[in-house]
C-alpha atoms as a PDB file:
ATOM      1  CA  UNK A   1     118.656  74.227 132.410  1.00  0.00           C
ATOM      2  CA  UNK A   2     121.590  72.613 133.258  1.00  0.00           C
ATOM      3  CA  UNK A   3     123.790  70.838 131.058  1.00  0.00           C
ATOM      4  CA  UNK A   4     126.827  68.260 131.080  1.00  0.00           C
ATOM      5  CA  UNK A   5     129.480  68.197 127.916  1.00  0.00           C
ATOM      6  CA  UNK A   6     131.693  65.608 127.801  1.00  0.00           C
ATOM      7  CA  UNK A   7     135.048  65.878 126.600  1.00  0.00           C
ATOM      8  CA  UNK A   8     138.297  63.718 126.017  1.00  0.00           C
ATOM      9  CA  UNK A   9     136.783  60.204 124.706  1.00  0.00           C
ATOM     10  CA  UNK A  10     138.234  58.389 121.714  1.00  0.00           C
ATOM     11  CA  UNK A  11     140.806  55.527 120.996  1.00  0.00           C
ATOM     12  CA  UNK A  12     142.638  53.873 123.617  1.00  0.00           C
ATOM     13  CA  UNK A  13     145.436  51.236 123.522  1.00  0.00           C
ATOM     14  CA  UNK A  14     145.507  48.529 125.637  1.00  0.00           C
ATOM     15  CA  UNK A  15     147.499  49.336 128.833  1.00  0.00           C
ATOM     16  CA  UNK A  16     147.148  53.095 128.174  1.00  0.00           C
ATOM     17  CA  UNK A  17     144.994  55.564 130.141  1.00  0.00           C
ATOM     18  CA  UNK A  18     141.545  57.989 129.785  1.00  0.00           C
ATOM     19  CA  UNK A  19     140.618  60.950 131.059  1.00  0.00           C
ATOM     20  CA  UNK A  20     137.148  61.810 130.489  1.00  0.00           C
ATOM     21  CA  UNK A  21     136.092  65.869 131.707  1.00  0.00           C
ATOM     22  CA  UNK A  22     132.681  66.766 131.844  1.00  0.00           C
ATOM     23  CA  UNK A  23     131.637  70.587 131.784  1.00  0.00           C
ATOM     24  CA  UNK A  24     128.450  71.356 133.863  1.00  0.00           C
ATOM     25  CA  UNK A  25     126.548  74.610 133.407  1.00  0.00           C
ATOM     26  CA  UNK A  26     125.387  74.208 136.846  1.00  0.00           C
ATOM     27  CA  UNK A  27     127.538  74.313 140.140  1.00  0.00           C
ATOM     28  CA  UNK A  28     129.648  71.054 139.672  1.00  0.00           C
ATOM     29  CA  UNK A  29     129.563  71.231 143.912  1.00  0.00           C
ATOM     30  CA  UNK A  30     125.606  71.642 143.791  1.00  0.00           C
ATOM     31  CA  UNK A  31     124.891  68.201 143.353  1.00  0.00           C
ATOM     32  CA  UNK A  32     123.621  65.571 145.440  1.00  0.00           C
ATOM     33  CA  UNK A  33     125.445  63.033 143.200  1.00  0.00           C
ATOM     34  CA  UNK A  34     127.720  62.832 140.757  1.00  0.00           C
ATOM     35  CA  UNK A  35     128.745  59.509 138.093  1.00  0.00           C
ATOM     36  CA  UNK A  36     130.175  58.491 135.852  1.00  0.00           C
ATOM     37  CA  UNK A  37     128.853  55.313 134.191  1.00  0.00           C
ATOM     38  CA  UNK A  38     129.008  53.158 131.157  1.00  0.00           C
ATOM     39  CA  UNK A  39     127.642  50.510 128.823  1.00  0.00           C
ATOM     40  CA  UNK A  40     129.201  48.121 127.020  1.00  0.00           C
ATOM     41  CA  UNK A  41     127.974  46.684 123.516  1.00  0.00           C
ATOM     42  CA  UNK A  42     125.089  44.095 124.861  1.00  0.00           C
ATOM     43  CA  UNK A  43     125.146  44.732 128.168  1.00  0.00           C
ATOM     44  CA  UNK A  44     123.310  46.523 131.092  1.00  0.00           C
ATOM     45  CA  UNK A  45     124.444  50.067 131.977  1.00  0.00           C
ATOM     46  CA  UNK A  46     127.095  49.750 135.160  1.00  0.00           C
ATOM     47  CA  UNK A  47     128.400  52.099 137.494  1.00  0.00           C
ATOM     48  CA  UNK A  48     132.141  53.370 137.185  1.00  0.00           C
ATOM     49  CA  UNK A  49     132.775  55.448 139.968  1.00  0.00           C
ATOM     50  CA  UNK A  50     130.494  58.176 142.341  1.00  0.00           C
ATOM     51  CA  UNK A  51     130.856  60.722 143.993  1.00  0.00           C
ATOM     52  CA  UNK A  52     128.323  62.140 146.900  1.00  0.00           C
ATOM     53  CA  UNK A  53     127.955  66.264 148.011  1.00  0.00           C
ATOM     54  CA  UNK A  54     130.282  66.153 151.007  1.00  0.00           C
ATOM     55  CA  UNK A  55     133.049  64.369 148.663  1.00  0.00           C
ATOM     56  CA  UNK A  56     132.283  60.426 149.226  1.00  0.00           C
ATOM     57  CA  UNK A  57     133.350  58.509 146.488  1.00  0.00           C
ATOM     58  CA  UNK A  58     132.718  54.697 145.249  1.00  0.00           C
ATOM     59  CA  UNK A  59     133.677  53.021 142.375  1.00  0.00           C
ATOM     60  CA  UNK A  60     132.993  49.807 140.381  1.00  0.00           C
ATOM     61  CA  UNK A  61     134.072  46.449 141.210  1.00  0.00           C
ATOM     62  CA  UNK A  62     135.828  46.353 137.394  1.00  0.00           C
ATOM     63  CA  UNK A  63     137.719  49.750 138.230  1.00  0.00           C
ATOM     64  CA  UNK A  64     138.857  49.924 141.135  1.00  0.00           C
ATOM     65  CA  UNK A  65     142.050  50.241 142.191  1.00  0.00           C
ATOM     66  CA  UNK A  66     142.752  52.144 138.802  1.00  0.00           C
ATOM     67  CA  UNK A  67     139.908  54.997 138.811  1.00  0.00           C
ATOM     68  CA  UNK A  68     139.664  58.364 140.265  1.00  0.00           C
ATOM     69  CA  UNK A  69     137.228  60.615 140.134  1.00  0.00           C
ATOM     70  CA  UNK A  70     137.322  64.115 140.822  1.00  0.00           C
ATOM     71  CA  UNK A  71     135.476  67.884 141.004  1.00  0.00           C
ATOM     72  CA  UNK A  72     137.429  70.879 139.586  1.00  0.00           C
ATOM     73  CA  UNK A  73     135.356  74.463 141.273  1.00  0.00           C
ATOM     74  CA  UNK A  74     136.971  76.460 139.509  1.00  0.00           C
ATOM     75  CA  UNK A  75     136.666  75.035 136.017  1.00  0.00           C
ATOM     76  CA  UNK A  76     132.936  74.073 137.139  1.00  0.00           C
ATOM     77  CA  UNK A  77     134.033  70.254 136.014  1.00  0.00           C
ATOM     78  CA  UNK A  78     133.990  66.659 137.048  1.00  0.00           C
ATOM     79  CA  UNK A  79     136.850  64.355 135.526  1.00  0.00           C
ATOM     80  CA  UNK A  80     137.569  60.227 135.376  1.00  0.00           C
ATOM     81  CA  UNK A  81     141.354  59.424 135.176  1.00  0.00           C
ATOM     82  CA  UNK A  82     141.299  55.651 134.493  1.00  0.00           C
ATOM     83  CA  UNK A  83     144.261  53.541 133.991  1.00  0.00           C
ATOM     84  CA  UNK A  84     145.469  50.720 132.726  1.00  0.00           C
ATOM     85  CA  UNK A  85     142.814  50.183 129.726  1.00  0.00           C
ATOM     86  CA  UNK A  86     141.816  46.824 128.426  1.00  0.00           C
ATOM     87  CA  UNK A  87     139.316  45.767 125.462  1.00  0.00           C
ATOM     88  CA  UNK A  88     136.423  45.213 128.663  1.00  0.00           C
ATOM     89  CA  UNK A  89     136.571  48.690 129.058  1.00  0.00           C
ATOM     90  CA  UNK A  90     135.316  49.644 125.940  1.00  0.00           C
ATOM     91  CA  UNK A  91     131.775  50.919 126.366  1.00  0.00           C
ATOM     92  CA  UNK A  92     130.178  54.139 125.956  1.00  0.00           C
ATOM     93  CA  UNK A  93     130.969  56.566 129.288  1.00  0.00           C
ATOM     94  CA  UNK A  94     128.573  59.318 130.210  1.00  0.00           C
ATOM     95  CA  UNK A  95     128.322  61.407 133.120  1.00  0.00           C
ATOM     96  CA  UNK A  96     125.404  61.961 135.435  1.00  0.00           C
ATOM     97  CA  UNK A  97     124.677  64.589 137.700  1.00  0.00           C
ATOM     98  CA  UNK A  98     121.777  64.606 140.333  1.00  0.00           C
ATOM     99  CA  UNK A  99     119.896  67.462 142.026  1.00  0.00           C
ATOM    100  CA  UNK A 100     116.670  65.666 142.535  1.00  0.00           C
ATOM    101  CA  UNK A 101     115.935  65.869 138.780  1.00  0.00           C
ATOM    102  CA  UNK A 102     118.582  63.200 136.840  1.00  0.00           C
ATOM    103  CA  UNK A 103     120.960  64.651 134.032  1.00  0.00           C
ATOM    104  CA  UNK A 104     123.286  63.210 131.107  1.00  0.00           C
ATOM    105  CA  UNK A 105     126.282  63.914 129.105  1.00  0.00           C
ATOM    106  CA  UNK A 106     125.811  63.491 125.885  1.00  0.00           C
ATOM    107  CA  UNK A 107     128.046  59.367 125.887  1.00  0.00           C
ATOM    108  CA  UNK A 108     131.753  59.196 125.006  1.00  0.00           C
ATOM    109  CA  UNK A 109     132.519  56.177 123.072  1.00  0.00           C
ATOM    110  CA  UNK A 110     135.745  54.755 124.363  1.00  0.00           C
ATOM    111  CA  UNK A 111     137.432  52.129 122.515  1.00  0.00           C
ATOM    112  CA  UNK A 112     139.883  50.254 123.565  1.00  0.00           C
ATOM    113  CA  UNK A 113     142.228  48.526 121.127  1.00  0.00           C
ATOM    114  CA  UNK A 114     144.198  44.808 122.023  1.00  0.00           C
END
């Protein structure tokens, strides 16, 4: 059964930066898609940034410009390096993985500090 871990959440200062890892049991490169997404206290679960099988990536309106995601093969991982934090990014990230069935990370709550 495959599995994603999350790793790397916790408090963030305003203007600082997070790097959120998730471990897949699976083959991180076996994937039709790969996420990362997020919900904030209140509101609707939102994308933060994709990425497809052959690589293709998209991110959020609200992230852009200051998100990267990213596939490690040898460490079997998927990472989000986001920058420049403010107190609208705090939410709950979690990691998603699709192979035809849908899978979760367990949620990183990220909060961001003014």
């Amino acid at each position: 059964q495959v599995q994603l871990v999350e790793s790397g959440g916790g408090l963030v200062q305003a203007g600082g930066s997070l790097r959120l890892s998730c471990a897949v049991s699976g083959n991180v490169f076996s994937f039709s898609a790969m996420a990362w997404y997020r919900q904030a206290p209140g509101k609707q679960r939102e994308l933060v940034a994709g990425m497809s099988a052959n690589g293709r990536t998209r991110y959020g309106d609200s992230v852009k410009g200051r998100s990267t995601i990213s596939r490690d093969r040898g460490k079997n991982t998927m990472s989000l390096q986001m920058n420049s934090l403010t107190p609208a990014d705090t939410a709950v990230y979690s990691c998603y993985a699709s192979s035809g069935y849908q899978y979760w990370g367990q949620g990183s709550p990220i909060p961001v500090s003014s």
